[in-house]
Structure formats: C-alpha cells, structure tokens
C-alpha atoms as a PDB file:
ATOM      1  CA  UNK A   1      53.965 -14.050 -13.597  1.00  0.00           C
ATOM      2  CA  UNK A   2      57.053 -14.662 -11.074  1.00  0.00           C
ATOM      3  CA  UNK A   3      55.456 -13.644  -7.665  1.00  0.00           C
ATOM      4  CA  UNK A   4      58.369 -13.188  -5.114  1.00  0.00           C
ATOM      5  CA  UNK A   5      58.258 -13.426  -1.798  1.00  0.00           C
ATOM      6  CA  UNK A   6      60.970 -11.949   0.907  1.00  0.00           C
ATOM      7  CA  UNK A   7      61.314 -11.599   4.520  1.00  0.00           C
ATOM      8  CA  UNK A   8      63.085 -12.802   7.771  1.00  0.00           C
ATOM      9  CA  UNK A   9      61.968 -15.953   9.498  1.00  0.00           C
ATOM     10  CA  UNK A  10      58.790 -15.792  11.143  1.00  0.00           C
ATOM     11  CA  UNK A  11      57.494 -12.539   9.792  1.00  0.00           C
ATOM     12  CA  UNK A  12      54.527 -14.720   7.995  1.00  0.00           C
ATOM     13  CA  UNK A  13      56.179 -14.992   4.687  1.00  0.00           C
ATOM     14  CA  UNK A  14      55.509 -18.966   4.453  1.00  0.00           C
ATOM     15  CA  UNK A  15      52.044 -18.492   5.412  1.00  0.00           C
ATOM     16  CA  UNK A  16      50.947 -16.304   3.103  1.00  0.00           C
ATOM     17  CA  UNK A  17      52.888 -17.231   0.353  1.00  0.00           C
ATOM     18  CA  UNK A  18      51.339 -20.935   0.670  1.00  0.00           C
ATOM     19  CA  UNK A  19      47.607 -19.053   0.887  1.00  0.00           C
ATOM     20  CA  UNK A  20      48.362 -17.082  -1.977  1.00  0.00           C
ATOM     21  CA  UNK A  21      49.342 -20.460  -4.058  1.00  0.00           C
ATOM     22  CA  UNK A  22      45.907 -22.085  -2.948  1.00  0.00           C
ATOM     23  CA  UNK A  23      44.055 -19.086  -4.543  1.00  0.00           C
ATOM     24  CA  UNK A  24      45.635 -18.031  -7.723  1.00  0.00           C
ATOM     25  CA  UNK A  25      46.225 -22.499  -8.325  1.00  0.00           C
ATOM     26  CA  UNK A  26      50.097 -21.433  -8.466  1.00  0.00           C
ATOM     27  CA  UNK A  27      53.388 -23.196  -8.674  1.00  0.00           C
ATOM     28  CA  UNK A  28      54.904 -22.858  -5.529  1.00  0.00           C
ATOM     29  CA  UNK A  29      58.243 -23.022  -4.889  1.00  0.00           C
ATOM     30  CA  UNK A  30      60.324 -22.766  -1.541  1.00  0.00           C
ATOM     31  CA  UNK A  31      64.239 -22.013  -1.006  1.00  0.00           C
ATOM     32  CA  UNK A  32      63.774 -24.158   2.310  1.00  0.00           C
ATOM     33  CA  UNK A  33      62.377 -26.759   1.175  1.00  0.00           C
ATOM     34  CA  UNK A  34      64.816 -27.772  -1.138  1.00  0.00           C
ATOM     35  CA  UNK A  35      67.750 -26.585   0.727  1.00  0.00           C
ATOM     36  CA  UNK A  36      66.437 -29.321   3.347  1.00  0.00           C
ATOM     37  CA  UNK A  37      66.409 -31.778   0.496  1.00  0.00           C
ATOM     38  CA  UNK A  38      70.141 -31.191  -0.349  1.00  0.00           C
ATOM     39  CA  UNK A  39      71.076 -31.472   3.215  1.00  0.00           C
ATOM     40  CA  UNK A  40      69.305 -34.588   3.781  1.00  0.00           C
ATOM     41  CA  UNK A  41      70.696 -36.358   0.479  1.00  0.00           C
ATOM     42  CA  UNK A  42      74.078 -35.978   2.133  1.00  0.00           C
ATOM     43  CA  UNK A  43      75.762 -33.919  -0.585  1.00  0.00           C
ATOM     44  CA  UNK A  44      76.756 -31.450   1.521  1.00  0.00           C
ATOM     45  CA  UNK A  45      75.963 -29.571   4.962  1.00  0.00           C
ATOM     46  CA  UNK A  46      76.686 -26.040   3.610  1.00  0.00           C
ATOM     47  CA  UNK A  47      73.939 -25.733   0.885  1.00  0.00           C
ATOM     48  CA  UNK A  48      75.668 -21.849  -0.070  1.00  0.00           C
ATOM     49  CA  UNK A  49      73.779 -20.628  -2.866  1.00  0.00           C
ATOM     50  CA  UNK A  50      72.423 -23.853  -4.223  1.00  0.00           C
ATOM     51  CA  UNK A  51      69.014 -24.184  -2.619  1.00  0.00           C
ATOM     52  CA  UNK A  52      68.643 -20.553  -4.728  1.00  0.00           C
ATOM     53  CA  UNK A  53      70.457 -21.461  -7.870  1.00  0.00           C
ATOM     54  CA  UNK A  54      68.104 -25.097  -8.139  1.00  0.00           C
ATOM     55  CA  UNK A  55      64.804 -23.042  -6.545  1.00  0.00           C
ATOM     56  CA  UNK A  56      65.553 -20.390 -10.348  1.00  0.00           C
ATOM     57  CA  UNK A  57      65.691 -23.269 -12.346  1.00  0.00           C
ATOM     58  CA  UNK A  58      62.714 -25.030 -11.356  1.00  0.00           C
ATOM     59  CA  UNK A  59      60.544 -21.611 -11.040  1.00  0.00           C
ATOM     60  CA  UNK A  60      61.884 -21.044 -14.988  1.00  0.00           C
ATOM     61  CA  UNK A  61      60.752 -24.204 -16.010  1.00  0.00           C
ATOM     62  CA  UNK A  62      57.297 -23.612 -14.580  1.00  0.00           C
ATOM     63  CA  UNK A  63      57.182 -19.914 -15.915  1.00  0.00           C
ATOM     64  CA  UNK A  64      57.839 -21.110 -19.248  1.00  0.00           C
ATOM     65  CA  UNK A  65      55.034 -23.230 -19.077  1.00  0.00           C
ATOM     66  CA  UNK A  66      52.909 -20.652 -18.499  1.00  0.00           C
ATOM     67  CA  UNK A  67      52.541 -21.312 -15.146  1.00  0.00           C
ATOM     68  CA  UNK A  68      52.452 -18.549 -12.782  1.00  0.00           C
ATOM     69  CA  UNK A  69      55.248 -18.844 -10.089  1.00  0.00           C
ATOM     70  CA  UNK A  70      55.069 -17.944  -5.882  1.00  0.00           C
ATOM     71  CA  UNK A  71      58.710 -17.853  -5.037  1.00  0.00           C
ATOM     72  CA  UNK A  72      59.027 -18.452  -1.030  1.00  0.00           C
ATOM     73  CA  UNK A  73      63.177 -17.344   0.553  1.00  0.00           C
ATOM     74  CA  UNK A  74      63.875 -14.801   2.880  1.00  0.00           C
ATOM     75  CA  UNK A  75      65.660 -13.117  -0.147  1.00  0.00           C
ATOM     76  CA  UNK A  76      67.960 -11.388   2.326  1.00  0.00           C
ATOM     77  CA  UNK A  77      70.550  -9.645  -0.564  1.00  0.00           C
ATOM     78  CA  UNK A  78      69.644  -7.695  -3.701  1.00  0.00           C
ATOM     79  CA  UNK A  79      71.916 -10.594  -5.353  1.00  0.00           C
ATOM     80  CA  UNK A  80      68.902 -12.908  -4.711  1.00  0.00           C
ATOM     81  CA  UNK A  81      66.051 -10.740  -5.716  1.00  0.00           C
ATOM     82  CA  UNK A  82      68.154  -9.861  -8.736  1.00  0.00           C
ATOM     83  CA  UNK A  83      68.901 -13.203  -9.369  1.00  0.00           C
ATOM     84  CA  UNK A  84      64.684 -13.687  -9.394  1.00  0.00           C
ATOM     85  CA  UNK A  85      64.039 -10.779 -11.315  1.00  0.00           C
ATOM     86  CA  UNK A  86      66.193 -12.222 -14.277  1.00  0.00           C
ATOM     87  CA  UNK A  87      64.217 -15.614 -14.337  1.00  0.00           C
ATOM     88  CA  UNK A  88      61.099 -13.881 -14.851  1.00  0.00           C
ATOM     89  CA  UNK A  89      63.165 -11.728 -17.597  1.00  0.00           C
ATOM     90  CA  UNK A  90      64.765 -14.921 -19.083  1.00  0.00           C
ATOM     91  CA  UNK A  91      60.978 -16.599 -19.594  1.00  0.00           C
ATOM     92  CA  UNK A  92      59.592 -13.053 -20.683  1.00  0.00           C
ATOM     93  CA  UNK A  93      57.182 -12.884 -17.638  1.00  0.00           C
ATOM     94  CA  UNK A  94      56.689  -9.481 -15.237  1.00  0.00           C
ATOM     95  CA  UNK A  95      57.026  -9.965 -11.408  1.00  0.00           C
ATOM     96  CA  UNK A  96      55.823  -8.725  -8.589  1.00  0.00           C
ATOM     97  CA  UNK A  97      57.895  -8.109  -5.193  1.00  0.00           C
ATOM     98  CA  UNK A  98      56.218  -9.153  -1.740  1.00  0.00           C
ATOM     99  CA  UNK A  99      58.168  -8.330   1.170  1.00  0.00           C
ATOM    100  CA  UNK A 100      56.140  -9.582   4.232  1.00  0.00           C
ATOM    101  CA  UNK A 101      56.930  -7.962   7.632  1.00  0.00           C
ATOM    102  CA  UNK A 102      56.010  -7.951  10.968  1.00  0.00           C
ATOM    103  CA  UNK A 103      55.943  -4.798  12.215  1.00  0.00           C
ATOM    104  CA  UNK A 104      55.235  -5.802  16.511  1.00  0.00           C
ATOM    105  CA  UNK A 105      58.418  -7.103  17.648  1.00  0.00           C
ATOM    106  CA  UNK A 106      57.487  -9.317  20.511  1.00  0.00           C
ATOM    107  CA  UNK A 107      54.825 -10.762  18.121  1.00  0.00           C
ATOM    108  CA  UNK A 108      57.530 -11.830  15.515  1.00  0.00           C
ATOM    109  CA  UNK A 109      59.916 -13.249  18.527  1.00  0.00           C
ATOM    110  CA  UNK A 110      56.730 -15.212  20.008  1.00  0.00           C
ATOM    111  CA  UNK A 111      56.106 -16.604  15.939  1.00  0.00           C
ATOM    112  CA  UNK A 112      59.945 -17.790  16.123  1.00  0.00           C
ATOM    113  CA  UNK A 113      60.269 -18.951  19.702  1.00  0.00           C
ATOM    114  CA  UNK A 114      56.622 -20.929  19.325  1.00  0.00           C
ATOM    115  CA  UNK A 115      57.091 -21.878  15.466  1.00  0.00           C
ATOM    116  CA  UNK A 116      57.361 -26.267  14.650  1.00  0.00           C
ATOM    117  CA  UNK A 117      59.420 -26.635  11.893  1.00  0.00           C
ATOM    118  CA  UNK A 118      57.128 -28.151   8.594  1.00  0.00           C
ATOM    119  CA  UNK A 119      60.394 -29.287   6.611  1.00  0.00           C
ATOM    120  CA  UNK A 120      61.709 -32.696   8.124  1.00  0.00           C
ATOM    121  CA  UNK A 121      65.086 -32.387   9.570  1.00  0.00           C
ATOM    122  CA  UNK A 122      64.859 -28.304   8.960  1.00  0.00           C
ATOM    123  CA  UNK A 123      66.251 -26.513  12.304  1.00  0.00           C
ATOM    124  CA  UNK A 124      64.732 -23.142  12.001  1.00  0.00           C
ATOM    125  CA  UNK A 125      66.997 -20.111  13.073  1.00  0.00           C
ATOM    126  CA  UNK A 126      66.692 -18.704  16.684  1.00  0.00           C
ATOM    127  CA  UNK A 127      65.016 -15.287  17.491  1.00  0.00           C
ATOM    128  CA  UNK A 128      69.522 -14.194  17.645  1.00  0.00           C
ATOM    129  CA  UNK A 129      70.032 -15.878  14.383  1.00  0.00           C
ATOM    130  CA  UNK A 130      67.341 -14.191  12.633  1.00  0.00           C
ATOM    131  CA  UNK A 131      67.982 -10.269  14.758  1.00  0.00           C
ATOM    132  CA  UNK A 132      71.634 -10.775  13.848  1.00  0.00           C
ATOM    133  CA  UNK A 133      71.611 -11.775   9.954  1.00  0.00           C
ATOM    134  CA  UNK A 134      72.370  -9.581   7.149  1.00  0.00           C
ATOM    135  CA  UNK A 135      69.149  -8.190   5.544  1.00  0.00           C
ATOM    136  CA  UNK A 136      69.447  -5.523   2.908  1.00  0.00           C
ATOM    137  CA  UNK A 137      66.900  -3.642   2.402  1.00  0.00           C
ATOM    138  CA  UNK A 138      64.137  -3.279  -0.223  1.00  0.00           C
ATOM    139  CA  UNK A 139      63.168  -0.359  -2.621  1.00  0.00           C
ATOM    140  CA  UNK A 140      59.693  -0.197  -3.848  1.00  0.00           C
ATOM    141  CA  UNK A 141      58.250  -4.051  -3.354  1.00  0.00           C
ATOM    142  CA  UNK A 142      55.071  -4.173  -2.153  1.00  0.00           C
ATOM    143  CA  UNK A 143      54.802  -4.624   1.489  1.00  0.00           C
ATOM    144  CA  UNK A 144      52.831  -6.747   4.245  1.00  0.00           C
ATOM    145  CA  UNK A 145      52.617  -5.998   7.484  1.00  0.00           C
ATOM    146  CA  UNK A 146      51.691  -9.617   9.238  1.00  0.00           C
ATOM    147  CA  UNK A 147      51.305  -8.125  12.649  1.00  0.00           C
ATOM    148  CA  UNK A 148      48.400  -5.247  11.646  1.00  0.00           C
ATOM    149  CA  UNK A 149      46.208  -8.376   9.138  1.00  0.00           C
ATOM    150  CA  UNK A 150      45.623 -11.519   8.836  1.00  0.00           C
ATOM    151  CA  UNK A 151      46.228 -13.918   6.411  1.00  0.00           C
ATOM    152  CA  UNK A 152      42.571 -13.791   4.562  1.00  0.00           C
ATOM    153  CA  UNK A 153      42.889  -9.832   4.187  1.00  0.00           C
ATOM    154  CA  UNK A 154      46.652 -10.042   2.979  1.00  0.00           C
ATOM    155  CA  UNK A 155      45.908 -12.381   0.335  1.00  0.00           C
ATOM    156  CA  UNK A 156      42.348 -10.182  -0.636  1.00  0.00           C
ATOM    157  CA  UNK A 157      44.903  -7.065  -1.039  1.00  0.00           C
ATOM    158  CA  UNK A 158      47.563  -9.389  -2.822  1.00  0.00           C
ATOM    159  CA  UNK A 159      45.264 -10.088  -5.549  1.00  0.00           C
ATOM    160  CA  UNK A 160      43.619  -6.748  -5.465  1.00  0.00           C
ATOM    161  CA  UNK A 161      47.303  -5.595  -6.448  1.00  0.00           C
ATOM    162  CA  UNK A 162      47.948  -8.705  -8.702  1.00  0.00           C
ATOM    163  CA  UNK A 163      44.618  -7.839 -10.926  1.00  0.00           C
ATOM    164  CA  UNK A 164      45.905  -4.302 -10.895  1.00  0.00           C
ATOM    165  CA  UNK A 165      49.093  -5.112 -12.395  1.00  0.00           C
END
C-alpha cells in the first residue's frame, strides 16, 4: 500500500507521517529530505521537480517489494498526487490519501515561526511563504485536523481507516 501524505508546512504532516511509519514498520519516504540531499551535493540550487521524480522511484522500488510505502511532500498540485497515484498503479498496489491540516490558524503560524529545521542545511519556508504558495485543493482524501488531536489519536484513526480499507 502507497500511503500519501499532503499538506502545507507546519500543519503536522511530518509528524504524523513519521508516527505512522513507526507503527505499521513502513518505508518512509520524504520529498524534503532528498530535495536537501540534491541541494547539498551541489548539482543544482533549483531542485524543480526532481526531489518528486527521485522520491516515485524509490517509493516504487519499495512497493514492489512488498513493502508498504508513507509518502511525506506537501503535494501542493494534483500533478503530484497524480504523479503518486500512478506509482502505486505501476506496482499494482491501492493508496490511501492523507491530507493533514491545521484547522487554528495562529496554532499553525506558532508551529512555523517556533519549528527547528530536522534536515541539515534545509531553510524551512516562512509563515508568508507558506500563506502565499499555490495549494490546490483536494477531493475526497482523508483528512486530519492537527489542531483538534494529537498525534497518538491521529495515528489510532489512521489505522482504524487503513484496516478498513
């Protein structure tokens, strides 16, 4: 299974994408992470859609193992969550859409304001970066509201919904 995760910076995404990993033994994989990695190997500065493109490819390899998959991007265009969809397609695997939210603005500016990056060298986006970028939105993933649970009763529901599936 191809469990993909979406949302803007801060909203909790990471957090309980990285939980959910720890409790179904996952492969996790994160569009930061390795757009950080390009950046620092001095290829280029401008990653475009290469963190994505390299972040499919190593999710496939997994999925084809039999492995199941926690994507982690802020999957901001229905080009990217299409682009997921057709991994899990290509290795003949179903997925399952997380969009994470939080839903109490001042709580999601504290989260960005207060936030330490965990990726070495990774400058996260600033609280007008992140109210400013293009998000399109989602039809019919299943949503978490960060800012009404916490982490321990989003993942209980997650896999609640995962079992169901």
């Amino acid at each position: 299974m191809l469990i993909i995760f979406g949302g803007l910076p801060g909203s909790g995404k990471t957090t309980i994408a990285r939980a959910l990993a720890r409790r179904l033994d996952a492969v996790y994989v994160r569009v930061d992470t390795i757009e950080q990695a390009i950046r620092a190997s001095g290829v280029a500065d401008d990653v475009g859609p290469a963190g994505y493109i390299v972040a499919y490819g190593i999710a496939g390899d997994n999925l084809t193992l039999g492995r199941t998959v926690i994507a982690d991007s802020v999957n901001p265009l229905q080009i990217t969550r299409a682009s997921w969809r057709s991994v899990a397609q290509a290795a003949g695997v179903k997925t399952v859409e997380v969009e994470v939210v939080c839903s109490d603005k001042a709580e999601h500016r504290k989260r960005v304001e207060t936030r330490v990056s965990d990726v070495e060298g990774l400058v996260k986006p600033t609280w007008q970066e992140i109210s400013e970028r293009a998000y399109d939105e989602w039809h019919g993933p299943f949503v978490i509201d960060s800012a009404s649970k916490t982490v321990e009763a989003a993942i209980d529901e997650l896999v609640v919904r995962l079992n169901g599936e």
